[in-house]
N, C-alpha and C. Protein backbone atom coordinates (compact mmCIF):
# COMPACT_ATOMS: atom_id res chain seq x y z
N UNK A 1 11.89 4.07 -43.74
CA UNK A 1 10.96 4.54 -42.75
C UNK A 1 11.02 3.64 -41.52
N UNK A 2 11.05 4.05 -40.28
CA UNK A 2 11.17 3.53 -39.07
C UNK A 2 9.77 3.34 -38.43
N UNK A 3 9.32 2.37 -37.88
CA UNK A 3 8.19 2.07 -36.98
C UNK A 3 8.43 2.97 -35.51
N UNK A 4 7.54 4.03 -34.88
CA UNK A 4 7.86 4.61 -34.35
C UNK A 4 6.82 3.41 -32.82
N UNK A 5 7.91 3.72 -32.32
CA UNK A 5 7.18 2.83 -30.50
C UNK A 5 6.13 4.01 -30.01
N UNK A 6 5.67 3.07 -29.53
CA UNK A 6 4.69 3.99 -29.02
C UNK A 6 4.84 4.87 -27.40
N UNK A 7 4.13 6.28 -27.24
CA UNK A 7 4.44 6.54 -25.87
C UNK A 7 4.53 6.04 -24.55
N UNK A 8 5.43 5.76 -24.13
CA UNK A 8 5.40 4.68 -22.65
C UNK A 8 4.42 6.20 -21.45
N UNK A 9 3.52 4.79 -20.83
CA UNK A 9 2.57 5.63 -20.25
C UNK A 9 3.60 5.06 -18.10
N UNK A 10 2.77 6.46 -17.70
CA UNK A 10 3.11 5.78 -16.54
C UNK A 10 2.21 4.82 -15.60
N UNK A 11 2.69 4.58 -14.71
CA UNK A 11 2.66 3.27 -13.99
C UNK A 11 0.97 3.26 -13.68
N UNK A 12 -0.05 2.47 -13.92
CA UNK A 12 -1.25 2.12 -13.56
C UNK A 12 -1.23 2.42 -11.79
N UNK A 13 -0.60 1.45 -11.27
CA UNK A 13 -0.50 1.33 -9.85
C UNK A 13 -0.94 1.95 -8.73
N UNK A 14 -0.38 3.25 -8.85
CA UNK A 14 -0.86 3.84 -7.79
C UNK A 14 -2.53 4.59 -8.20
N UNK A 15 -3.02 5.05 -9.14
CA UNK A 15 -4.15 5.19 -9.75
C UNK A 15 -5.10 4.26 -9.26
N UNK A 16 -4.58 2.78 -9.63
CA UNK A 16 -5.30 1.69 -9.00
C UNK A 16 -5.16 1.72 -7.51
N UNK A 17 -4.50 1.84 -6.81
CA UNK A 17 -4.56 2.16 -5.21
C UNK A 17 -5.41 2.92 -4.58
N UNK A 18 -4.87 4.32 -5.54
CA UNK A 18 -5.73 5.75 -4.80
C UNK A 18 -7.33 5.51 -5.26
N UNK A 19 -7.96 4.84 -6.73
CA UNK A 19 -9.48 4.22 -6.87
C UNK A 19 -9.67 3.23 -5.92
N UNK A 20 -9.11 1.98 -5.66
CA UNK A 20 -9.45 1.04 -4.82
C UNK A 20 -9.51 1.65 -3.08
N UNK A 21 -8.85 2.15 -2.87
CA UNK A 21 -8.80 2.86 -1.42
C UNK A 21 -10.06 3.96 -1.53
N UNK A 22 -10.24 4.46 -2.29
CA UNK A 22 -11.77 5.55 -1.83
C UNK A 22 -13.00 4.70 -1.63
N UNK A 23 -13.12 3.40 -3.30
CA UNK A 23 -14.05 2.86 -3.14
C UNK A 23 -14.33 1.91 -1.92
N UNK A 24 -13.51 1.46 -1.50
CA UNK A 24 -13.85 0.50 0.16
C UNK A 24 -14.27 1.72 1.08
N UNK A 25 -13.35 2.79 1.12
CA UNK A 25 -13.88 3.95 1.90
C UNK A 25 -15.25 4.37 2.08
N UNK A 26 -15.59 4.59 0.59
CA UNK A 26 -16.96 4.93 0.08
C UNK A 26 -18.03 3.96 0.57
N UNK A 27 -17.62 2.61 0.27
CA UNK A 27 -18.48 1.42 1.54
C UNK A 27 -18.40 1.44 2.69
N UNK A 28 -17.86 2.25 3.38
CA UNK A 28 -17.87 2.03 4.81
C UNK A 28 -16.84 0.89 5.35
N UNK A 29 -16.12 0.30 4.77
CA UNK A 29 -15.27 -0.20 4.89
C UNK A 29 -13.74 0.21 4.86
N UNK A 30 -13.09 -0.73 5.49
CA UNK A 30 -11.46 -0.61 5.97
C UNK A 30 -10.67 -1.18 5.21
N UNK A 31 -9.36 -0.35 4.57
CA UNK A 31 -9.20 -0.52 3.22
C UNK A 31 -7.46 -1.28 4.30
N UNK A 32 -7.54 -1.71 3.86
CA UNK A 32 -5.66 -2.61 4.32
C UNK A 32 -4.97 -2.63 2.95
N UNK A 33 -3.69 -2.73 3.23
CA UNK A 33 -2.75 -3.05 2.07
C UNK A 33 -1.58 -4.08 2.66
N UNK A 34 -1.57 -4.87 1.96
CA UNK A 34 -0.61 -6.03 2.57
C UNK A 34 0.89 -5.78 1.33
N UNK A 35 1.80 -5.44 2.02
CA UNK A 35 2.73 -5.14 1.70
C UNK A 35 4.18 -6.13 1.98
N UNK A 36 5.15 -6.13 0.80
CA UNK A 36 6.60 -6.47 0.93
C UNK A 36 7.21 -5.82 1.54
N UNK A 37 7.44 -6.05 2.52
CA UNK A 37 8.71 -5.41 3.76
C UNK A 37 9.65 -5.41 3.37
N UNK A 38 9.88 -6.26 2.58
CA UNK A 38 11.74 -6.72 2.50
C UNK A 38 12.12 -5.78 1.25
N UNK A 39 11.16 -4.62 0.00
CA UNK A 39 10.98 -4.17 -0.54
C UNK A 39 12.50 -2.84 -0.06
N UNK A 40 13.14 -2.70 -1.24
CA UNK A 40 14.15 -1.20 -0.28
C UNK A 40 12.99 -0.13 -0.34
N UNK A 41 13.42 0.72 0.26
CA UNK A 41 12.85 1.75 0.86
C UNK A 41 11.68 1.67 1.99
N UNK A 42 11.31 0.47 1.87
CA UNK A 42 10.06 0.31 2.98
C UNK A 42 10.13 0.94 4.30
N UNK A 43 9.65 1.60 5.05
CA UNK A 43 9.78 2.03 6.44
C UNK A 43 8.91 1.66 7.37
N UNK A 44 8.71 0.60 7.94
CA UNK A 44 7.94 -0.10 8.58
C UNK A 44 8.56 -0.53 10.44
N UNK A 45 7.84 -0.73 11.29
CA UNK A 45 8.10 -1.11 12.45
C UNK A 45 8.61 -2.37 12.38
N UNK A 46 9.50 -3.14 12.33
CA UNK A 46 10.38 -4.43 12.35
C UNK A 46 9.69 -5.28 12.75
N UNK A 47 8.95 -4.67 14.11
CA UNK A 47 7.99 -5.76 15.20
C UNK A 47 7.20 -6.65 14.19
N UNK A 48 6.25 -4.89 13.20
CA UNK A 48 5.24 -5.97 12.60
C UNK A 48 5.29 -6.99 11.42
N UNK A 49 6.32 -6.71 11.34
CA UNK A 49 6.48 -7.63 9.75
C UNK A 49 6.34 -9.31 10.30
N UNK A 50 5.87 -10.38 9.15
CA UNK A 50 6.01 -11.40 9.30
C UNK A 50 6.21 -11.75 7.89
N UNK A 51 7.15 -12.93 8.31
CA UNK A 51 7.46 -13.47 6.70
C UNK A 51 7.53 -12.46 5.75
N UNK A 52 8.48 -11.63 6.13
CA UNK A 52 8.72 -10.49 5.06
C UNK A 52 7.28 -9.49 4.82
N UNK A 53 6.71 -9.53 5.33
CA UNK A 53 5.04 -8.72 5.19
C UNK A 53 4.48 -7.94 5.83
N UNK A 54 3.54 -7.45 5.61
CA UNK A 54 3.08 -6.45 6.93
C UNK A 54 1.60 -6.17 6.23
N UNK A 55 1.03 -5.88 7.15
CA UNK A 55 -0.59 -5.49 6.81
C UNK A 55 -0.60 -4.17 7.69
N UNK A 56 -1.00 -3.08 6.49
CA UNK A 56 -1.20 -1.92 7.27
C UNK A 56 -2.94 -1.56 6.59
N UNK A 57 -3.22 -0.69 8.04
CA UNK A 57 -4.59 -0.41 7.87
C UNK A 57 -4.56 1.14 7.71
N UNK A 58 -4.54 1.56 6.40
CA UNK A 58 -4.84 2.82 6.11
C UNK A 58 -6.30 3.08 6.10
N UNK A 59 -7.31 3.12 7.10
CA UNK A 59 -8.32 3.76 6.66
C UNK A 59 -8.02 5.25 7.65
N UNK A 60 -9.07 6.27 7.28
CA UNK A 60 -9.03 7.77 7.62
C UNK A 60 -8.38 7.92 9.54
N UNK A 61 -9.14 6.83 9.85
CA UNK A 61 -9.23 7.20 11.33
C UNK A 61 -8.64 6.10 11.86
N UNK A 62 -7.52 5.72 11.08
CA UNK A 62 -6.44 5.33 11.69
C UNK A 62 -5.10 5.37 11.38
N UNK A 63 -4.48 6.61 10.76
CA UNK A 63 -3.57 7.02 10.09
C UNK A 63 -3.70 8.38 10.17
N UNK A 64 -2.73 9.23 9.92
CA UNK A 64 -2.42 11.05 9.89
C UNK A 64 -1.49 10.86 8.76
N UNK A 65 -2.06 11.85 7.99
CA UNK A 65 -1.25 12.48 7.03
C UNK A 65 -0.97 11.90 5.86
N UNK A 66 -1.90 11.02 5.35
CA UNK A 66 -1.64 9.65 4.35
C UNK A 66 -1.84 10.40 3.05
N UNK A 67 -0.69 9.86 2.30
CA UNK A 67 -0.35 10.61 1.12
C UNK A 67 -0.29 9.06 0.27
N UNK A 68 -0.75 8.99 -0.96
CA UNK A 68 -0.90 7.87 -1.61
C UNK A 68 -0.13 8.84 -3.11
N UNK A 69 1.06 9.00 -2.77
CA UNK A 69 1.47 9.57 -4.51
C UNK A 69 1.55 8.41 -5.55
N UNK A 70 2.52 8.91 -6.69
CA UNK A 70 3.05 8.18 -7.66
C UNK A 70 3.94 7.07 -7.35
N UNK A 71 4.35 7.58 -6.87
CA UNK A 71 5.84 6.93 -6.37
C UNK A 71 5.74 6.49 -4.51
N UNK A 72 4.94 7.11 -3.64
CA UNK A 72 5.26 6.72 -2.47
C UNK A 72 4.15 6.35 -1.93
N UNK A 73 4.06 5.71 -1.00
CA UNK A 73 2.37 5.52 0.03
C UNK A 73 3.00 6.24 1.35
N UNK A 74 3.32 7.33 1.73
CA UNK A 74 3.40 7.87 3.36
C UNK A 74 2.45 8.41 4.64
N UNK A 75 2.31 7.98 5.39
CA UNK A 75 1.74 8.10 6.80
C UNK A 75 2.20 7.73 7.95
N UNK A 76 1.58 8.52 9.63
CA UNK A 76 2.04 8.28 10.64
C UNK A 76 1.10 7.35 11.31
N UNK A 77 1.23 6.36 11.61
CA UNK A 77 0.15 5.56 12.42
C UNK A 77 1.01 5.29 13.52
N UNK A 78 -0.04 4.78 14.70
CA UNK A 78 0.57 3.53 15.80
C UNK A 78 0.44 2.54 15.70
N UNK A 79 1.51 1.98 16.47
CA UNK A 79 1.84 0.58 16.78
C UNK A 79 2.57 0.23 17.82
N UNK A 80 1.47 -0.25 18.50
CA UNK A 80 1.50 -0.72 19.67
C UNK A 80 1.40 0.46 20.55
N UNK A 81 0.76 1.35 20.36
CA UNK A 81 0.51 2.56 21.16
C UNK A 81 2.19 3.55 20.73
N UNK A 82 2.74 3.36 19.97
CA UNK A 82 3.86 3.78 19.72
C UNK A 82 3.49 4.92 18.14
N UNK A 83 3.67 6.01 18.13
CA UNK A 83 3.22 6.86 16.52
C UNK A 83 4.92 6.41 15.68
N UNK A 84 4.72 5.94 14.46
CA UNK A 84 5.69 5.67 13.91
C UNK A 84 5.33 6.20 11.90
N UNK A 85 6.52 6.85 11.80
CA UNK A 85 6.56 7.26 10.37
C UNK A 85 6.01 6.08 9.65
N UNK A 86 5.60 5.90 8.52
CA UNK A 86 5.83 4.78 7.80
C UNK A 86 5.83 5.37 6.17
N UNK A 87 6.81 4.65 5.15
CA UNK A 87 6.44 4.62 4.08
C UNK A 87 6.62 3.82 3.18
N UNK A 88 5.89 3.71 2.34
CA UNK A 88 6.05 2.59 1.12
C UNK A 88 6.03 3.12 -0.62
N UNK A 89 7.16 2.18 -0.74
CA UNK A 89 7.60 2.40 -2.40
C UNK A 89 5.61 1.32 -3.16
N UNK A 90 5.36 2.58 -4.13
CA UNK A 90 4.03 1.79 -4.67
C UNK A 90 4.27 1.00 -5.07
N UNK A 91 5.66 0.33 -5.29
CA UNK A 91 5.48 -0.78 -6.13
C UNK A 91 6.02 -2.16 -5.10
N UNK A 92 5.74 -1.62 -3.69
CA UNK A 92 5.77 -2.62 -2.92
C UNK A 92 4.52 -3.51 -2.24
N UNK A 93 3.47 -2.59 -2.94
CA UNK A 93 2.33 -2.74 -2.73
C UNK A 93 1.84 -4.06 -3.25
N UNK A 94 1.16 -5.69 -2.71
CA UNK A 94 0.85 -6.56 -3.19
C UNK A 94 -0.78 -6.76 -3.22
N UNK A 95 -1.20 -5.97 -2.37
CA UNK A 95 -2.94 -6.45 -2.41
C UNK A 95 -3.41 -5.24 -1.41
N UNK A 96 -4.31 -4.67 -1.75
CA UNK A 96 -5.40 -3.44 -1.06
C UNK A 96 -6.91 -4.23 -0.96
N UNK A 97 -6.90 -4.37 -0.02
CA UNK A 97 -8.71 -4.84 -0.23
C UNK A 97 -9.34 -4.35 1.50
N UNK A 98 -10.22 -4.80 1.43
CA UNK A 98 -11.50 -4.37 2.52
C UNK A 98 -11.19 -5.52 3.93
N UNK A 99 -10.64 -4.92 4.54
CA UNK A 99 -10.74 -6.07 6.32
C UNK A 99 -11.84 -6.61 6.37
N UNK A 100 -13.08 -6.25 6.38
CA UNK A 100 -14.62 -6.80 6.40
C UNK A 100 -14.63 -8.02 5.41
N UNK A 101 -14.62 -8.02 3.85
CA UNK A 101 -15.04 -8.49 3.39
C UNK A 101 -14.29 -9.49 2.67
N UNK A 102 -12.71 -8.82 2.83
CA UNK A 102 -11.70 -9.42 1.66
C UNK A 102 -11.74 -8.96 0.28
N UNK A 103 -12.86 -8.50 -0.23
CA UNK A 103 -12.57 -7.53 -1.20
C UNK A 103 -11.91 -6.16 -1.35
N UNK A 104 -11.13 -6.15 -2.82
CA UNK A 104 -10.03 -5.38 -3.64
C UNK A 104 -9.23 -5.94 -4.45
N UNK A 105 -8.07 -5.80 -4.44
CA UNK A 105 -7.49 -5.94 -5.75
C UNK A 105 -5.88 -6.37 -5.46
N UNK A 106 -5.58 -7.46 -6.17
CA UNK A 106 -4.20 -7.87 -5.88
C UNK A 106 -2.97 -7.20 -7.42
N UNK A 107 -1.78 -7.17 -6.70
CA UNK A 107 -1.26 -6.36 -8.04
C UNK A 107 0.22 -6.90 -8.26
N UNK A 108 0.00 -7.49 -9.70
CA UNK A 108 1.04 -7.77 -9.97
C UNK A 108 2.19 -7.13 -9.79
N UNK A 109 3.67 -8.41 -9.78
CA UNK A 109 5.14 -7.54 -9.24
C UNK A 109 5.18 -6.51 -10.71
N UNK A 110 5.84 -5.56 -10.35
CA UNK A 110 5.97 -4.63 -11.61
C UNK A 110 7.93 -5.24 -12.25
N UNK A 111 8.08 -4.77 -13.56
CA UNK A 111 8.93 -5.36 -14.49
C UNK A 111 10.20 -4.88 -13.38
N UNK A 112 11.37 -5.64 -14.18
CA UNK A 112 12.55 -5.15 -13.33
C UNK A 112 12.54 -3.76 -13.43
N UNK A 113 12.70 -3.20 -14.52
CA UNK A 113 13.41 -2.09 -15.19
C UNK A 113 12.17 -1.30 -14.92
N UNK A 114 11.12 -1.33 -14.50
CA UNK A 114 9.86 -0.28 -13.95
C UNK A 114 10.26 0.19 -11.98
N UNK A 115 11.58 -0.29 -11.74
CA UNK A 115 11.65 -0.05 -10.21
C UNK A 115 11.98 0.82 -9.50
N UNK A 116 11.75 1.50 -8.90
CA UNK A 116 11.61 2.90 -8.53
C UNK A 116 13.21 3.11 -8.23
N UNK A 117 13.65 4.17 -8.54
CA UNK A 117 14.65 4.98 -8.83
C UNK A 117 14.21 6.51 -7.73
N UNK A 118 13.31 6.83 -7.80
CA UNK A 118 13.03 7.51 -6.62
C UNK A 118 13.32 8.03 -5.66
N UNK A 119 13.86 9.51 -5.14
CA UNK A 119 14.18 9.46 -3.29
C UNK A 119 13.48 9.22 -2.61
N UNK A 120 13.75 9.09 -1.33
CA UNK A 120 12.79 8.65 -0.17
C UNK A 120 11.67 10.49 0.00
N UNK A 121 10.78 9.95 0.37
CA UNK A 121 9.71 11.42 0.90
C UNK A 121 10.26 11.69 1.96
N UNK A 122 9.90 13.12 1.87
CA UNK A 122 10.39 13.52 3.77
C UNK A 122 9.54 12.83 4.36
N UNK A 123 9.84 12.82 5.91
CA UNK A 123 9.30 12.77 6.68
C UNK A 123 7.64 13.55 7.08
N UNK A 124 6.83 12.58 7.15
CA UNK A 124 5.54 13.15 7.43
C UNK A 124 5.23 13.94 9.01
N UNK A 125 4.95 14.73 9.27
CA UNK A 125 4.19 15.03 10.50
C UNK A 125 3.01 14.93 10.87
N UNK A 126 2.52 14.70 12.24
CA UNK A 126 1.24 14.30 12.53
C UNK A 126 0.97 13.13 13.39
N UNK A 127 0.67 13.38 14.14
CA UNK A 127 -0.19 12.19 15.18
C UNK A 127 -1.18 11.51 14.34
N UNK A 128 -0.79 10.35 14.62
CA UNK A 128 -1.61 9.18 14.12
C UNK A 128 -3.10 9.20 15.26
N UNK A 129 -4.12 8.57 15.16
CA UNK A 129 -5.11 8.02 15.32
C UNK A 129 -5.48 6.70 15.36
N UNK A 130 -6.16 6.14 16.39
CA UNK A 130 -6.19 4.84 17.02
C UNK A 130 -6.40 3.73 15.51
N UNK A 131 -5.74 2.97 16.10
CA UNK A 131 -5.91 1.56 14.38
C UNK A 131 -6.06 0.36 14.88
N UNK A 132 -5.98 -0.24 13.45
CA UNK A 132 -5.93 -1.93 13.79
C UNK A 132 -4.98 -2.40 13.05
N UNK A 133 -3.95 -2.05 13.63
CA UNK A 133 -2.83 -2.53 12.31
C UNK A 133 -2.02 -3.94 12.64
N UNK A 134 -2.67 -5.08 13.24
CA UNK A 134 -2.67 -5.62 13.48
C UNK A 134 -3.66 -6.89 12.52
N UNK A 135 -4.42 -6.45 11.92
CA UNK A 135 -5.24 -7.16 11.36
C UNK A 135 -4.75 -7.92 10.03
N UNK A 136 -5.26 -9.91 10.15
CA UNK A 136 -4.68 -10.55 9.21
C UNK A 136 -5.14 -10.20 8.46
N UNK A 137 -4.34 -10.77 7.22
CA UNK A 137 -4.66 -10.76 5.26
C UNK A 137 -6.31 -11.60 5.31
N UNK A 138 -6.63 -11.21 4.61
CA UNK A 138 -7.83 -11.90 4.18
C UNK A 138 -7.25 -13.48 4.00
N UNK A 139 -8.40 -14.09 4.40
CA UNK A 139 -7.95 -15.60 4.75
C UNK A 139 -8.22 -16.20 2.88
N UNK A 140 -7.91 -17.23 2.49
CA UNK A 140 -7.47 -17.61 0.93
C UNK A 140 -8.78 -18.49 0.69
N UNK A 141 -9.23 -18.27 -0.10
CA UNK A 141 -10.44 -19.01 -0.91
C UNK A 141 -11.53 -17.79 -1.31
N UNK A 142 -11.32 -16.25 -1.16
CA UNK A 142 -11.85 -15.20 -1.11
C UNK A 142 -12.05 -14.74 -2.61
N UNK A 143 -12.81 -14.23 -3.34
CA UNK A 143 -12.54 -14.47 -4.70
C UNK A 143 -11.25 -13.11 -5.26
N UNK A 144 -10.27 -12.79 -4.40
CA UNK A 144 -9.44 -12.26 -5.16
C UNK A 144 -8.56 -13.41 -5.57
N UNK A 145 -8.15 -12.85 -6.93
CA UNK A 145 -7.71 -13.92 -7.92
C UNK A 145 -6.34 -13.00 -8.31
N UNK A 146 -5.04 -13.27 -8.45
CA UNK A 146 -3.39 -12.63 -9.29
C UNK A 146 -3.80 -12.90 -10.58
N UNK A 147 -4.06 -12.35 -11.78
CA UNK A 147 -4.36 -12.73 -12.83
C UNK A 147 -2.95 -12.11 -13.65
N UNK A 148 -1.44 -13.16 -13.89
CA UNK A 148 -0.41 -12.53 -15.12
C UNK A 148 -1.06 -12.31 -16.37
């Protein structure tokens, strides 16, 4: 008799994104996601990256067309008065929390062999809406904690 493995479930991640992004919403707050640029598939403005990073501000009314799937984070925002596609592989995703407060949730790197295999999404349409995508990471002593 063989020990049967158990069903591999899919990825927490974006579940945890699409809950953490309503609930800051739901506060009246501005939900950011600080992201790996250097991540493949990333589609980001070059300008904004630093040190491999980027802080984008997905809240409602500053983004068009924001799709938070399984597999992708896509929207059109500006930058620098410029509307630019953007998209992100979920598992490039490192921390979602609140511009105001620094609260949300930081997320561990996912396993090698969990890495998206995935095509790219089409292209989104839609005029973006005025942002702050400019805004730093929450400054460090904040009680989000990386817990392996």
């Amino acid at each position: 008799m063989t020990a049967e493995s158990p069903p591999r479930m899919t990825s927490q991640r974006p579940y945890l994104l699409r809950a953490i992004h309503a609930w800051i919403a739901d506060n009246g707050m501005t939900p950011h996601l600080l992201v790996d640029a250097t991540r493949p598939g990333v589609l980001v403005p070059r300008h904004a990256v630093t040190d491999g990073k980027i802080v984008l501000n997905v809240a409602d009314r500053a983004v068009a067309g924001l799709d938070m799937g399984n597999e992708w984070i896509t929207f059109t925002a500006r930058f620098q008065g410029v509307s630019h596609h953007v998209q992100v592989p979920v598992d490039a995703v490192l921390l979602i929390y609140a511009r105001e407060t620094g609260q949300g949730m930081g997320l561990q790197e996912p396993p090698a062999d969990d890495e998206a295999d995935a095509q790219a999404p089409a292209t989104a349409e839609g005029q973006a809406q005025g942002g702050d995508d400019d805004a730093p990471p929450p400054k460090r002593g904040h009680h989000l904690r990386v817990v392996k």
